[in-house]
N, C-alpha and C. Protein backbone atom coordinates (compact mmCIF):
# COMPACT_ATOMS: atom_id res chain seq x y z
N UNK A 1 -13.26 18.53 -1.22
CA UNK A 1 -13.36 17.08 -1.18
C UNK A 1 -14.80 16.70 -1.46
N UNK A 2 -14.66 15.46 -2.29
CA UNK A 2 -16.35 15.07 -2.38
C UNK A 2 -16.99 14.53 -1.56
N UNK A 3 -17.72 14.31 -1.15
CA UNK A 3 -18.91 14.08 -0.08
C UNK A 3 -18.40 12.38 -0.02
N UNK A 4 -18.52 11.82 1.05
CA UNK A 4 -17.95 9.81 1.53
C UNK A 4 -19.52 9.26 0.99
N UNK A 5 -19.05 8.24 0.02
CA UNK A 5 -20.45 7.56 -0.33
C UNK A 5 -20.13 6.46 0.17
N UNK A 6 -20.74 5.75 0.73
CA UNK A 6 -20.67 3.91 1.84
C UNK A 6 -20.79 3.54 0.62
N UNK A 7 -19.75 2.28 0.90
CA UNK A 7 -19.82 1.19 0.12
C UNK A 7 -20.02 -0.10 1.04
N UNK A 8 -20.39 0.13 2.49
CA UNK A 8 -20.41 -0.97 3.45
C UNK A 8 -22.08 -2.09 2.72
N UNK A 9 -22.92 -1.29 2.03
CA UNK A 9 -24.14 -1.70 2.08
C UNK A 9 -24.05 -2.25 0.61
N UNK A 10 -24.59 -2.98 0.14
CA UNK A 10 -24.48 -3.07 -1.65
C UNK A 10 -23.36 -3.77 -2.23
N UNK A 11 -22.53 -4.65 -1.32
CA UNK A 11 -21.30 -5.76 -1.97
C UNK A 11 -22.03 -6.64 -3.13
N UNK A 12 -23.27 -6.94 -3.00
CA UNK A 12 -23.52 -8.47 -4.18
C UNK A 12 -22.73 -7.77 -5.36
N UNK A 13 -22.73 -9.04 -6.33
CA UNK A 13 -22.55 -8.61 -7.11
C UNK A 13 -23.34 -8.58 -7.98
N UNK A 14 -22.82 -7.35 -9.25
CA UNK A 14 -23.97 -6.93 -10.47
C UNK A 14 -24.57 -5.48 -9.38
N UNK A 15 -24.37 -5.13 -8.54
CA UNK A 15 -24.97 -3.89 -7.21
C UNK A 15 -23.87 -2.98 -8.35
N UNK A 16 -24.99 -1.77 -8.88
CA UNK A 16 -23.53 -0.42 -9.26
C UNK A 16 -23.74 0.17 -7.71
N UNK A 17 -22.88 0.77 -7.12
CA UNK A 17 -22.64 1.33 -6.23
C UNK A 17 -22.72 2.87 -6.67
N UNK A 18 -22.57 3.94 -5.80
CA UNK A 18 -22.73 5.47 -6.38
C UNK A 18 -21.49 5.62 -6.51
N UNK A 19 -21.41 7.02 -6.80
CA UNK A 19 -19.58 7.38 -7.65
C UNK A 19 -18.94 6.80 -6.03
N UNK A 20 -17.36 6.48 -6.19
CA UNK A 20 -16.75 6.89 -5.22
C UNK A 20 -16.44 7.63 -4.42
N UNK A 21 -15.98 8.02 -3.36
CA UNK A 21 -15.23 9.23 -2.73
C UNK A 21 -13.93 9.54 -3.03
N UNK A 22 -13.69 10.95 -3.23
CA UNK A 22 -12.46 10.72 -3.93
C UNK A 22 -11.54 11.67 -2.44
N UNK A 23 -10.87 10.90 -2.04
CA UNK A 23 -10.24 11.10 -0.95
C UNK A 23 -9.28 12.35 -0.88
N UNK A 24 -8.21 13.01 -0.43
CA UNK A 24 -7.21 13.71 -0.17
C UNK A 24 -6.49 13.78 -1.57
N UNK A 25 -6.49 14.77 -2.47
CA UNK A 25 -5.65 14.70 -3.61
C UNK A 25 -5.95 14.43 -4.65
N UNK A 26 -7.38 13.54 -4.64
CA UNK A 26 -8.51 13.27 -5.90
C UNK A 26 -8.19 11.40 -6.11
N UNK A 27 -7.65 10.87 -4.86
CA UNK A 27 -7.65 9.59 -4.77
C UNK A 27 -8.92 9.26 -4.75
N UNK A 28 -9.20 8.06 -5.77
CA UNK A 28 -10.66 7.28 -5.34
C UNK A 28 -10.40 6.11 -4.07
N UNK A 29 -11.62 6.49 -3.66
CA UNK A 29 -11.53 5.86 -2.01
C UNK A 29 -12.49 4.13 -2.84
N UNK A 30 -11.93 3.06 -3.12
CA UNK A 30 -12.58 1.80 -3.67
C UNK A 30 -11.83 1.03 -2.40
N UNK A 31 -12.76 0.06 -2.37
CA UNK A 31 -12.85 -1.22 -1.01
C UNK A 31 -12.17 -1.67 -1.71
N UNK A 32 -11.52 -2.07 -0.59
CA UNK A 32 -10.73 -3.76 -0.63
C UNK A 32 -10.64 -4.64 -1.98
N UNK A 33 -9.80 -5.35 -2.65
CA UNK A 33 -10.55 -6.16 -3.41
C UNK A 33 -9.68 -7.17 -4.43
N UNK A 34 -9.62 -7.92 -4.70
CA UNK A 34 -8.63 -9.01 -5.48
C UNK A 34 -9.41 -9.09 -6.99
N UNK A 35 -8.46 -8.97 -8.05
CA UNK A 35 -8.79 -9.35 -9.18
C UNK A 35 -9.05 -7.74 -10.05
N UNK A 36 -9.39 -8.14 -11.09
CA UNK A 36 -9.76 -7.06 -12.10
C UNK A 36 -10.41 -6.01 -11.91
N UNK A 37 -11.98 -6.09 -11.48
CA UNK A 37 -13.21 -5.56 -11.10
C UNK A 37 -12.32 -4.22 -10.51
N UNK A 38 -12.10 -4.20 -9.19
CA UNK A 38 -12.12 -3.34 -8.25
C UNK A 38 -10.73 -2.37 -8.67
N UNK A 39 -9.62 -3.26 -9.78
CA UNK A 39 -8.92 -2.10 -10.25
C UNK A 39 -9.56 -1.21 -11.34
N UNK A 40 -10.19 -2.04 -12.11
CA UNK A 40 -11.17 -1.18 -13.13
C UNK A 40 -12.06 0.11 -12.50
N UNK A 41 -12.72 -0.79 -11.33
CA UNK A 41 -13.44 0.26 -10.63
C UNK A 41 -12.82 1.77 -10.11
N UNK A 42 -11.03 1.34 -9.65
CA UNK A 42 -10.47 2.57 -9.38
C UNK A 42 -10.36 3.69 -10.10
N UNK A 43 -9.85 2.68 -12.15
CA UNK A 43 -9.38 3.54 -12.74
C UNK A 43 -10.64 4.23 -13.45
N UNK A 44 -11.70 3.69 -13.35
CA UNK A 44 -13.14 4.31 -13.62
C UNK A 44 -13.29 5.81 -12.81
N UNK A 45 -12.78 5.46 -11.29
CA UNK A 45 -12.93 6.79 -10.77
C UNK A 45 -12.17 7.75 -10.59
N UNK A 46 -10.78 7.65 -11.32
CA UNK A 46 -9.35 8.29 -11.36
C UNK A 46 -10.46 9.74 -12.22
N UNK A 47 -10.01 10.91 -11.03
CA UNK A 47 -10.76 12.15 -11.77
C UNK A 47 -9.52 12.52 -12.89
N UNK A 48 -10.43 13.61 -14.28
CA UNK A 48 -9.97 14.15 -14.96
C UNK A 48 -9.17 12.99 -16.16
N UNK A 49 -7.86 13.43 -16.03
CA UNK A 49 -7.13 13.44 -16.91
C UNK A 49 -6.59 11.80 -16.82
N UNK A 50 -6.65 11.56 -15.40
CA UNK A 50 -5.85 10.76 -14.91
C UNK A 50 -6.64 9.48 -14.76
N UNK A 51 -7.88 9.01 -15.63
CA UNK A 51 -8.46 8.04 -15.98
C UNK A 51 -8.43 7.63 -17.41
N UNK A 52 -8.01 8.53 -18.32
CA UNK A 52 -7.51 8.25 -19.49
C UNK A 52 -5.65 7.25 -19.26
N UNK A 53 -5.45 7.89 -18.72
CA UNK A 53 -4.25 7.71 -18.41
C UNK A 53 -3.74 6.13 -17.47
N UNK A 54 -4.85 6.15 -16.88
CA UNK A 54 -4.80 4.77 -15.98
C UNK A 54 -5.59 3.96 -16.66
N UNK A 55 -6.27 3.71 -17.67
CA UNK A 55 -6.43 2.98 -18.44
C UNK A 55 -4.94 2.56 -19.17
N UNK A 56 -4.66 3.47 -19.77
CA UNK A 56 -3.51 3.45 -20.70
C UNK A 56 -2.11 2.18 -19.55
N UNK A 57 -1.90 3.04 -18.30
CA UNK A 57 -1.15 1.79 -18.10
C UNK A 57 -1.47 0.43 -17.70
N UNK A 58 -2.96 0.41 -17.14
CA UNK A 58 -3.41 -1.12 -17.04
C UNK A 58 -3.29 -1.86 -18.14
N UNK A 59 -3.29 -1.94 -19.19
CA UNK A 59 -3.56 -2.02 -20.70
C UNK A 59 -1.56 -2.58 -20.80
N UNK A 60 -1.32 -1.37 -20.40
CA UNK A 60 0.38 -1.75 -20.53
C UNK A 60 0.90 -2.53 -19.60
N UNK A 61 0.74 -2.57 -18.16
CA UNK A 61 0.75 -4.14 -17.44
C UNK A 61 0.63 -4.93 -17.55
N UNK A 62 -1.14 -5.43 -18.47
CA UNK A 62 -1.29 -6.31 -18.79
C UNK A 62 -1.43 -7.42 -20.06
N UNK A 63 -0.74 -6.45 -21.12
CA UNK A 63 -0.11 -6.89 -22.17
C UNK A 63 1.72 -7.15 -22.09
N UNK A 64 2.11 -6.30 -20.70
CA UNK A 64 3.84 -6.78 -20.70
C UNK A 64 3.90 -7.96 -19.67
N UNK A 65 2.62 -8.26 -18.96
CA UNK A 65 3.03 -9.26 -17.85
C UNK A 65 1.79 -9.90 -18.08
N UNK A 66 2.58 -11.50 -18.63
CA UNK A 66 1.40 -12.46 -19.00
C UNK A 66 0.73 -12.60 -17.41
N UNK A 67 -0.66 -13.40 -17.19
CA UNK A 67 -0.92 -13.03 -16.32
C UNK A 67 -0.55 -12.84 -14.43
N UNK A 68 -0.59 -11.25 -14.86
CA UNK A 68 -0.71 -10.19 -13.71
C UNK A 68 -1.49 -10.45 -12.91
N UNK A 69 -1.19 -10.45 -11.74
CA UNK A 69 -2.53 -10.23 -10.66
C UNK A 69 -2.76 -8.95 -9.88
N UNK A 70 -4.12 -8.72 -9.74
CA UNK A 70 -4.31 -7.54 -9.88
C UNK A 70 -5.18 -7.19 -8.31
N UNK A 71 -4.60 -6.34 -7.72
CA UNK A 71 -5.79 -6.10 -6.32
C UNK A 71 -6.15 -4.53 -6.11
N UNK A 72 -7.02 -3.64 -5.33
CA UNK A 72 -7.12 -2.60 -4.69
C UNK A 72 -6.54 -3.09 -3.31
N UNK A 73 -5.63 -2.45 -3.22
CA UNK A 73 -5.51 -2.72 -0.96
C UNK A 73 -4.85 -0.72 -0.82
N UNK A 74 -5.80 -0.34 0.38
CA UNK A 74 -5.28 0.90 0.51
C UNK A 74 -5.41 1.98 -0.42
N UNK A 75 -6.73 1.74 -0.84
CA UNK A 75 -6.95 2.54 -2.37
C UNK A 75 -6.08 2.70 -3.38
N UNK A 76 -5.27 1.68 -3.77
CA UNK A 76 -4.42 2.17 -4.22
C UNK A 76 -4.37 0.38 -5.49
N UNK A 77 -4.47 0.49 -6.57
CA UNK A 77 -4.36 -0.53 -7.84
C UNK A 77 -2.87 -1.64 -7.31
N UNK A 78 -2.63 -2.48 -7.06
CA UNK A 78 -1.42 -3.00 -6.96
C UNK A 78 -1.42 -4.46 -8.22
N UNK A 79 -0.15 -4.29 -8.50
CA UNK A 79 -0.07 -5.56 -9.60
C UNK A 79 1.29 -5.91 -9.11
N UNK A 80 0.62 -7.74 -9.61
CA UNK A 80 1.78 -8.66 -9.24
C UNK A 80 1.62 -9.96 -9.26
N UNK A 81 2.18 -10.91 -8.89
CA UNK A 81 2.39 -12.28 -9.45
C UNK A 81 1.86 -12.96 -8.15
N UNK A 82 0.97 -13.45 -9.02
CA UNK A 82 -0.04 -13.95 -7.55
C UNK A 82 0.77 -15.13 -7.01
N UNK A 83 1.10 -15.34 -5.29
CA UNK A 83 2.05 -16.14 -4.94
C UNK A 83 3.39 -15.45 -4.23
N UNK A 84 3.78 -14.26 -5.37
CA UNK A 84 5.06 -13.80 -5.18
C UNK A 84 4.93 -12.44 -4.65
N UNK A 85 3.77 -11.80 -4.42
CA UNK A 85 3.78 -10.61 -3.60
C UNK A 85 3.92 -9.57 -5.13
N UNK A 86 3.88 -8.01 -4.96
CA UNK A 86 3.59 -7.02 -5.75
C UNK A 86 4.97 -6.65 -6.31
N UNK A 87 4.85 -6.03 -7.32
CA UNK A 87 5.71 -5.10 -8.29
C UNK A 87 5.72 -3.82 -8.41
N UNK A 88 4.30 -3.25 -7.97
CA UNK A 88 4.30 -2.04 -8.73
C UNK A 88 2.61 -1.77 -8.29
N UNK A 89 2.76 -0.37 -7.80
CA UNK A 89 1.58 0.59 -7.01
C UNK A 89 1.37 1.33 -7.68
N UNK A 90 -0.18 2.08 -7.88
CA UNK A 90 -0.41 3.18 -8.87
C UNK A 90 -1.45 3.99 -7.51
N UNK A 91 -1.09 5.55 -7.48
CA UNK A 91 -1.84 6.35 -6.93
C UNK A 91 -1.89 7.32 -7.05
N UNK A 92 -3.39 8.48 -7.36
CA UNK A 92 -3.15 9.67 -7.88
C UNK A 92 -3.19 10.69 -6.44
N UNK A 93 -2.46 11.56 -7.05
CA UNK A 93 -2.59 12.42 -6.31
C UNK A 93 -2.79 14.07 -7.22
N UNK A 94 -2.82 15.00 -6.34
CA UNK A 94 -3.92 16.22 -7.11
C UNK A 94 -2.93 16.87 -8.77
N UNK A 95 -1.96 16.82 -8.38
CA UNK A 95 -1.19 17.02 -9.62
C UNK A 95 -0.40 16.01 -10.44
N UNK A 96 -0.40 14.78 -10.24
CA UNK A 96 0.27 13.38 -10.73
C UNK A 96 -0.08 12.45 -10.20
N UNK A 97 -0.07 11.39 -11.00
CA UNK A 97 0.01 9.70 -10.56
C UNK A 97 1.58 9.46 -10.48
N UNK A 98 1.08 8.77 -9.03
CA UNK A 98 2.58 8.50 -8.67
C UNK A 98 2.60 6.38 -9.01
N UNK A 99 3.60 6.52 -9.99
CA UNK A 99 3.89 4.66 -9.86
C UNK A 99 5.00 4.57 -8.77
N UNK A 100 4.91 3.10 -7.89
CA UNK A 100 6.15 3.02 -6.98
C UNK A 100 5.78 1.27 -7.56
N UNK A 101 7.60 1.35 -7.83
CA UNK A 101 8.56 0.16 -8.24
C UNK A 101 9.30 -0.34 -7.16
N UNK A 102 8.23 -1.30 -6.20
CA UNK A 102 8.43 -1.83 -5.10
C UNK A 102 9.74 -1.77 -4.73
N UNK A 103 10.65 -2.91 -6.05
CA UNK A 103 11.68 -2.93 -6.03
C UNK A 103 12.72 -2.26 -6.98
N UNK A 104 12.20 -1.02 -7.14
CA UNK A 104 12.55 -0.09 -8.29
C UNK A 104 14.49 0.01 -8.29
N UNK A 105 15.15 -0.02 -7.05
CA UNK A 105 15.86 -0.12 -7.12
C UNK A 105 16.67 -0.92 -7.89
N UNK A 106 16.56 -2.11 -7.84
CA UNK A 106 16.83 -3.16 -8.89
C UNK A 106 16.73 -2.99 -10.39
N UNK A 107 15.82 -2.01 -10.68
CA UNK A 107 15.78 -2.11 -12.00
C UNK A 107 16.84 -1.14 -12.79
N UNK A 108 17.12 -1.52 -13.99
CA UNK A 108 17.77 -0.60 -14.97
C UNK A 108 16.83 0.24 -16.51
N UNK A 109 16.92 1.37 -16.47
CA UNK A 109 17.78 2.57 -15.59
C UNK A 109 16.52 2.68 -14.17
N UNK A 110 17.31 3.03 -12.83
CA UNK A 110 16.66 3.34 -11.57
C UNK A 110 15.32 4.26 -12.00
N UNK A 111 14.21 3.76 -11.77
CA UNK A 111 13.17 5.14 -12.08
C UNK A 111 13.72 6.26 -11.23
N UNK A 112 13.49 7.45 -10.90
CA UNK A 112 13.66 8.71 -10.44
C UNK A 112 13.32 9.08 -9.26
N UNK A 113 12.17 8.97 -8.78
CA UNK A 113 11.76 9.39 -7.82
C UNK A 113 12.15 8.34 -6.42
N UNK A 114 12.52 8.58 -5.57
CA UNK A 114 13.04 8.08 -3.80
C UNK A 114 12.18 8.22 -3.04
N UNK A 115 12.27 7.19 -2.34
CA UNK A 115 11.17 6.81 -1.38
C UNK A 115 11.59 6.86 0.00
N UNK A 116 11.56 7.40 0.89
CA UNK A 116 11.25 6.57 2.66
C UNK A 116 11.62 4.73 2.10
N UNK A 117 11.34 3.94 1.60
CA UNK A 117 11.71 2.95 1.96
C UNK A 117 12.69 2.27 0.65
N UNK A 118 13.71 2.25 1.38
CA UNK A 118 15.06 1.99 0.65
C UNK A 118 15.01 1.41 -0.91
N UNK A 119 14.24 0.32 -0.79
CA UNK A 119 14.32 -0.63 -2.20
C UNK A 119 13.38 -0.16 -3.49
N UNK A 120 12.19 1.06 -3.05
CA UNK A 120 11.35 1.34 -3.86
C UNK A 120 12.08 2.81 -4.33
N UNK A 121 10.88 2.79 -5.48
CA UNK A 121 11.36 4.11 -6.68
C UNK A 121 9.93 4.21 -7.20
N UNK A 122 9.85 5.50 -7.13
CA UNK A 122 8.55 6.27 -7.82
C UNK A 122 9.05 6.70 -9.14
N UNK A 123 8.06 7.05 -10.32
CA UNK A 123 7.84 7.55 -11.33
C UNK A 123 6.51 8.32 -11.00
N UNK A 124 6.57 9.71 -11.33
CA UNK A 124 5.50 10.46 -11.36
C UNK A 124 5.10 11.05 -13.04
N UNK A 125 3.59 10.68 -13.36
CA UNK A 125 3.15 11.01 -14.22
C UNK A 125 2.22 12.31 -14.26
N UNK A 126 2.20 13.43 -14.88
CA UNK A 126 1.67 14.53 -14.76
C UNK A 126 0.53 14.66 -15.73
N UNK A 127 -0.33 15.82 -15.80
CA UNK A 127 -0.98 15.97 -17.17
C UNK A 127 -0.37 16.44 -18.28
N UNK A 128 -0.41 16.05 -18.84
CA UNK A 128 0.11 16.12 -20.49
C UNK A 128 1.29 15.84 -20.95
N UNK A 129 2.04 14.99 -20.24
CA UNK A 129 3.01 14.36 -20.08
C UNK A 129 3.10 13.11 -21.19
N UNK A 130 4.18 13.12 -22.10
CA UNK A 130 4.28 12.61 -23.05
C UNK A 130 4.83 11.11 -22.17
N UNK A 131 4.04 9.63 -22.33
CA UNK A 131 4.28 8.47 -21.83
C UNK A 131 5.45 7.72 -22.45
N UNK A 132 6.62 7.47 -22.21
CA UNK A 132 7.61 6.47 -22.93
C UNK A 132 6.75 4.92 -22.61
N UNK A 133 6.33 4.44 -23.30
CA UNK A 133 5.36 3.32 -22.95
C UNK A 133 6.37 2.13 -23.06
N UNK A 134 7.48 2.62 -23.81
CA UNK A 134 8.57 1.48 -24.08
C UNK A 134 9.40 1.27 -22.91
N UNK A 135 9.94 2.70 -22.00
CA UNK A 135 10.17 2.21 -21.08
C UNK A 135 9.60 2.04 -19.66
N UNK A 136 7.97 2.39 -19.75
CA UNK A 136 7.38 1.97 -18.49
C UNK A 136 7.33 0.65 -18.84
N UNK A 137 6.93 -0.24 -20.20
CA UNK A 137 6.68 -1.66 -20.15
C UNK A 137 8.28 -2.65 -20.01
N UNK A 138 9.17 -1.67 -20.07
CA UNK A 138 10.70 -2.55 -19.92
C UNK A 138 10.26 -2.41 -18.40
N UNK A 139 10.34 -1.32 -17.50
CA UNK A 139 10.45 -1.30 -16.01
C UNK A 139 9.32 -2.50 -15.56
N UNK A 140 8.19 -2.47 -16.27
CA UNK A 140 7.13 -2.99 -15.52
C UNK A 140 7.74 -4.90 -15.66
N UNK A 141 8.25 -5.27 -16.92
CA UNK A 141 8.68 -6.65 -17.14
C UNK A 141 9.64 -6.81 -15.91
N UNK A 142 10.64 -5.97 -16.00
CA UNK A 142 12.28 -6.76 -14.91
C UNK A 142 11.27 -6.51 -13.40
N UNK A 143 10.17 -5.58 -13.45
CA UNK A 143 9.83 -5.69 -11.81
C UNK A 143 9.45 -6.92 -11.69
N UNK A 144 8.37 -7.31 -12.58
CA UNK A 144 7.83 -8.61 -12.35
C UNK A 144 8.53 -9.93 -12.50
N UNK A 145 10.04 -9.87 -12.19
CA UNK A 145 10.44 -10.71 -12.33
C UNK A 145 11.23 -10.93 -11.00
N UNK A 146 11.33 -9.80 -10.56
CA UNK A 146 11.93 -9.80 -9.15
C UNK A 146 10.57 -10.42 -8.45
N UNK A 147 11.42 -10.55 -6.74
CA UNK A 147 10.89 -11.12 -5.97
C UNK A 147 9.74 -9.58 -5.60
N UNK A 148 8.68 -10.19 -5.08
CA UNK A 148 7.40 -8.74 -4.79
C UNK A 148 7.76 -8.36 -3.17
N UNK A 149 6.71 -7.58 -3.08
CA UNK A 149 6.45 -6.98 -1.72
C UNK A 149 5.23 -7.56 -1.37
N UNK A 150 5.40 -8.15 -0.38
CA UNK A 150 4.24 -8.84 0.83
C UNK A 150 3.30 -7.51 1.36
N UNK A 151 2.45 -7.46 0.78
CA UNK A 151 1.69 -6.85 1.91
C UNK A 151 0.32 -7.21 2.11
């Protein structure tokens, strides 16, 4: 694990802060935060492979969902319709980024992966994993059309 760099000291803005900490699994540990900045900031610190890659789907969020709103809560990128609560979570972990489709259930076809909580559905992305971009941006549209997750 990499060494915890504070981010308690240095909020102004235009402050670069030092790299992140990259938590349990090669999660970047980024504060709190509403809007663009602080997801950029995540996918800036997504190690390896998996910052090419999290570019690639921010890019695809936010060309399939006119505007997206965008936060860090829980280290973790969340997008969604500001008002209506979230769609859709992005978090890496040491061998994949895991997406969870709040309300993944709802969608057609069901993404794959099952959750602990009934209505959500993961998609796990690996390295070198060929992206259907056609159907992460179909899943990512019908999420954002459902009702979100409050959190």
């Amino acid at each position: 694990m990499v060494g915890k760099t504070s981010t308690k000291s240095g909020k102004a803005a235009g402050h670069i802060a030092a790299e992140p900490a990259l938590l349990s699994g090669g999660n970047p540990q980024i504060a709190k935060g509403y809007g663009d900045a602080p997801v950029q900031a995540y996918i800036a610190a997504m190690p390896g492979w998996k910052s090419d890659v999290g570019r690639r789907l921010d890019a695809l969020v936010t060309s399939t969902v006119p505007n997206v709103y965008k936060a860090v809560k829980w280290n973790s990128p969340l997008y969604g319709i500001e008002g209506d609560g979230w769609f859709l979570g992005v978090h890496c972990f040491t061998n994949y980024i895991k997406l969870a489709f709040f309300r993944g259930t709802s969608l057609s076809p069901v993404p794959p992966g099952t959750s602990k909580t009934p209505q959500t559905r993961y998609f796990h992305i690996h390295e070198g994993d060929e992206l259907d971009e056609r159907q992460l941006a179909d899943w990512m549209k019908q999420a954002s059309q459902l009702p979100g997750e409050r959190m």
